[in-house]
Protein backbone atom coordinates (compact mmCIF):
# COMPACT_ATOMS: atom_id res chain seq x y z
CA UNK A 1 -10.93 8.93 -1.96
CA UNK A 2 -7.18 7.30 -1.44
CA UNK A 3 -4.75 9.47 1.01
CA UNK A 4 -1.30 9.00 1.63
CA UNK A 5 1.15 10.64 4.06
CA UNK A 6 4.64 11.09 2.65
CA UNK A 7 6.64 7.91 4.11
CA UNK A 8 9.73 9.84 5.12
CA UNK A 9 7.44 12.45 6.91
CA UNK A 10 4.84 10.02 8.52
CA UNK A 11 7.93 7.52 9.68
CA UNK A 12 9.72 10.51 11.20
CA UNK A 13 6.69 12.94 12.65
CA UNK A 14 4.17 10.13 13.23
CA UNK A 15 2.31 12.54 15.76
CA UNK A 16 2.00 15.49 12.53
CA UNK A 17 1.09 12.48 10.36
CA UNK A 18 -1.55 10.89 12.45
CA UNK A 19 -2.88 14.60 13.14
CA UNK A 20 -3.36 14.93 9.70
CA UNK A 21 -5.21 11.95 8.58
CA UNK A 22 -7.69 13.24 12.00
CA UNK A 23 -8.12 16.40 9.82
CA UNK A 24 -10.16 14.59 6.80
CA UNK A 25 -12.41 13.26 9.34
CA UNK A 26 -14.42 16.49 9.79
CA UNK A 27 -14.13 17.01 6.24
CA UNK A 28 -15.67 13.37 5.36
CA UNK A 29 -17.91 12.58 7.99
CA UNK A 30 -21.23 12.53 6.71
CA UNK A 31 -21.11 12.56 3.30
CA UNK A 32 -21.47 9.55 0.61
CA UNK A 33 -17.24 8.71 0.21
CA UNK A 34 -15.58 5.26 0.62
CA UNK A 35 -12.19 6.55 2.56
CA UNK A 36 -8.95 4.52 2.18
CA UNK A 37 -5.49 5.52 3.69
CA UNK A 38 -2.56 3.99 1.42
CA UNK A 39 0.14 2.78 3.66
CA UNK A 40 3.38 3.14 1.84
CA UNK A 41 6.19 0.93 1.87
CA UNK A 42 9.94 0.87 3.76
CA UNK A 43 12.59 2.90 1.73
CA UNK A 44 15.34 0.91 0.40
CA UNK A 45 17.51 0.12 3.97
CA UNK A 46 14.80 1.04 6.28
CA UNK A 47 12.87 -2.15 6.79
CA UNK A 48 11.94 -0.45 10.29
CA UNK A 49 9.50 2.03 8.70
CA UNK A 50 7.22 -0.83 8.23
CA UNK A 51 6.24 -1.94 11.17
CA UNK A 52 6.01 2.19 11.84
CA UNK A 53 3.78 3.00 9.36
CA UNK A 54 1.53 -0.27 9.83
CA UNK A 55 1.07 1.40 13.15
CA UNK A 56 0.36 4.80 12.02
CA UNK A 57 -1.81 3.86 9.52
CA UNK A 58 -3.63 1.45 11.58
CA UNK A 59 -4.15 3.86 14.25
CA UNK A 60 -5.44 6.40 11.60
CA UNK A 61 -7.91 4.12 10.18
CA UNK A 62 -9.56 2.67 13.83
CA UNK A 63 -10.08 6.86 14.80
CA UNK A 64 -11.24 8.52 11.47
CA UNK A 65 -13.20 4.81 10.88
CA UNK A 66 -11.33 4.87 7.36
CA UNK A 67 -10.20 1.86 5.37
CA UNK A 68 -6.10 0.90 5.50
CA UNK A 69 -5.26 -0.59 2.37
CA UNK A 70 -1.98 -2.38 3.84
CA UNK A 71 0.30 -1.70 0.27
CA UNK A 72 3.20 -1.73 2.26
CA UNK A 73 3.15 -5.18 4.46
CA UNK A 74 2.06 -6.60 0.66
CA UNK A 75 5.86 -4.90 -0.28
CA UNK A 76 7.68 -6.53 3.12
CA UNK A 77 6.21 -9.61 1.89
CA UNK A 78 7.52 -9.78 -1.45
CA UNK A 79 10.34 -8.36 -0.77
CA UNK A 80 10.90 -11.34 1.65
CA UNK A 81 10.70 -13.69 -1.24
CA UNK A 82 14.13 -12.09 -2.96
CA UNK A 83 12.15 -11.92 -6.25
CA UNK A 84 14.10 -11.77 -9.73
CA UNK A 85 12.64 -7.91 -10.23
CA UNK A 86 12.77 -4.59 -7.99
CA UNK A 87 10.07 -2.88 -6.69
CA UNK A 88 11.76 0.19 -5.55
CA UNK A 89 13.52 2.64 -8.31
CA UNK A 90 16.95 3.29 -8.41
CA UNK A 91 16.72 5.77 -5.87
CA UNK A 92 15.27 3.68 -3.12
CA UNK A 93 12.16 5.74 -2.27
CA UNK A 94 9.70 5.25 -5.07
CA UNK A 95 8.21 2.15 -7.11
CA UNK A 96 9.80 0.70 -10.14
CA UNK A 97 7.11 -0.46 -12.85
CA UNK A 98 7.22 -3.69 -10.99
CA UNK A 99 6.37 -1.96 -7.50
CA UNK A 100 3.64 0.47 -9.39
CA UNK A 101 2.19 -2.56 -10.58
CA UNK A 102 1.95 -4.81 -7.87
CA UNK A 103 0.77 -1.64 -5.54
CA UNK A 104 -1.95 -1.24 -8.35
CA UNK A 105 -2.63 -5.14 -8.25
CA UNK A 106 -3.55 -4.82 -4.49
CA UNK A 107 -5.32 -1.95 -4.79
CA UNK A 108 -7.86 -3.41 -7.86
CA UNK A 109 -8.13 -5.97 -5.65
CA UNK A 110 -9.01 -4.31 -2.32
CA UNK A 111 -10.80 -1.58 -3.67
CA UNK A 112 -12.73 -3.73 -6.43
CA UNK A 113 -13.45 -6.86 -4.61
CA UNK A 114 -12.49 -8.60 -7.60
CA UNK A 115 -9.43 -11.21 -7.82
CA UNK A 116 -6.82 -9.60 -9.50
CA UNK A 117 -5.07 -13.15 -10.71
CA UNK A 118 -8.64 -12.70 -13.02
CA UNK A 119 -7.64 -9.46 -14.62
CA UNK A 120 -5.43 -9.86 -17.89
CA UNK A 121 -3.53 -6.66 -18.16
CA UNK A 122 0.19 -6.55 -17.62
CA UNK A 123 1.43 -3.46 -18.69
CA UNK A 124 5.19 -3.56 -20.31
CA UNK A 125 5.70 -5.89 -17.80
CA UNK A 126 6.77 -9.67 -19.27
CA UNK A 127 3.34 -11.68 -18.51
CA UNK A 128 5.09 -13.87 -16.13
CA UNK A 129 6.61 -11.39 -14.05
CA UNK A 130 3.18 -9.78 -13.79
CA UNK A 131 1.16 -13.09 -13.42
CA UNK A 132 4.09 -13.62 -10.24
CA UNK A 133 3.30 -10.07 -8.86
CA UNK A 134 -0.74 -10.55 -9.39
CA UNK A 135 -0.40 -13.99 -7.36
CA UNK A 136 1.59 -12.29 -4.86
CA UNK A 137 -0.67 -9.20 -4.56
CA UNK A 138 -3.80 -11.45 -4.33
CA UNK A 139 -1.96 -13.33 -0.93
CA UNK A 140 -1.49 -9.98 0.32
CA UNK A 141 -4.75 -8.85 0.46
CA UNK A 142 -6.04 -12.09 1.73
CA UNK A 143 -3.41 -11.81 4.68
CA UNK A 144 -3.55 -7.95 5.91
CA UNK A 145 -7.24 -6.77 4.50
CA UNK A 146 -9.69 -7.46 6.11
């Protein structure tokens, strides 16, 4: 099970947010699921929600014992690197097909425990823009999972 707080809402009401993830708890505790909460990225001009909702969502994890899968320090990252493609939309909230696919990458990889540089799909992406954002992905998760 993958849940996700809305990234507006959790950067704003981190209390409400981090009260919610503490409701699944109850709801999971004893019972054969693998947990992860999806940390979301900073909106487009907001690189302050980052280091916000690496907080929140590392606090979440540590008290409900779930699994942080770090999406959005693997989107700082990249982001960092002034790459040739977007990975926010147009309306600088949610992922382009470049961001979908690298926050997919990351995920395969995390979730999987296989290297996504291994796996051959691409989507419409050009190959080399998704053989950049695999490589990137894989860095990611060797730097923030653990």
């Amino acid at each position: 099970m993958i849940l996700q707080e809305n990234g507006q809402h959790a950067f704003e009401n981190p209390r409400e947010a981090l009260a919610s993830f503490n409701t699944y708890k109850a709801y999971f505790e004893g019972k054969p699921t693998q947990v992860y909460i999806f940390m979301t990225w900073a909106y487009e001009g907001h690189p302050e929600m980052t280091g916000a909702l690496d907080s929140l969502y590392t606090q979440a994890a540590m008290e409900n014992g779930l699994t942080k899968l770090p999406v959005g320090l693997g989107w700082r990252d990249v982001m960092a690197t002034n790459p040739p493609f977007e990975l926010l939309s147009a309306d600088g909230v949610h992922p382009s097909m470049h961001g979908t696919y690298f926050s997919a990458a990351m995920l395969f990889e995390m979730i999987s425990g296989q290297v996504v540089t291994n796996n051959p799909y691409t989507t419409p992406l050009n190959e080399e823009d998704a053989e950049v954002l695999k490589e990137f992905a894989h860095q990611a998760v060797l730097e923030h999972f653990n």
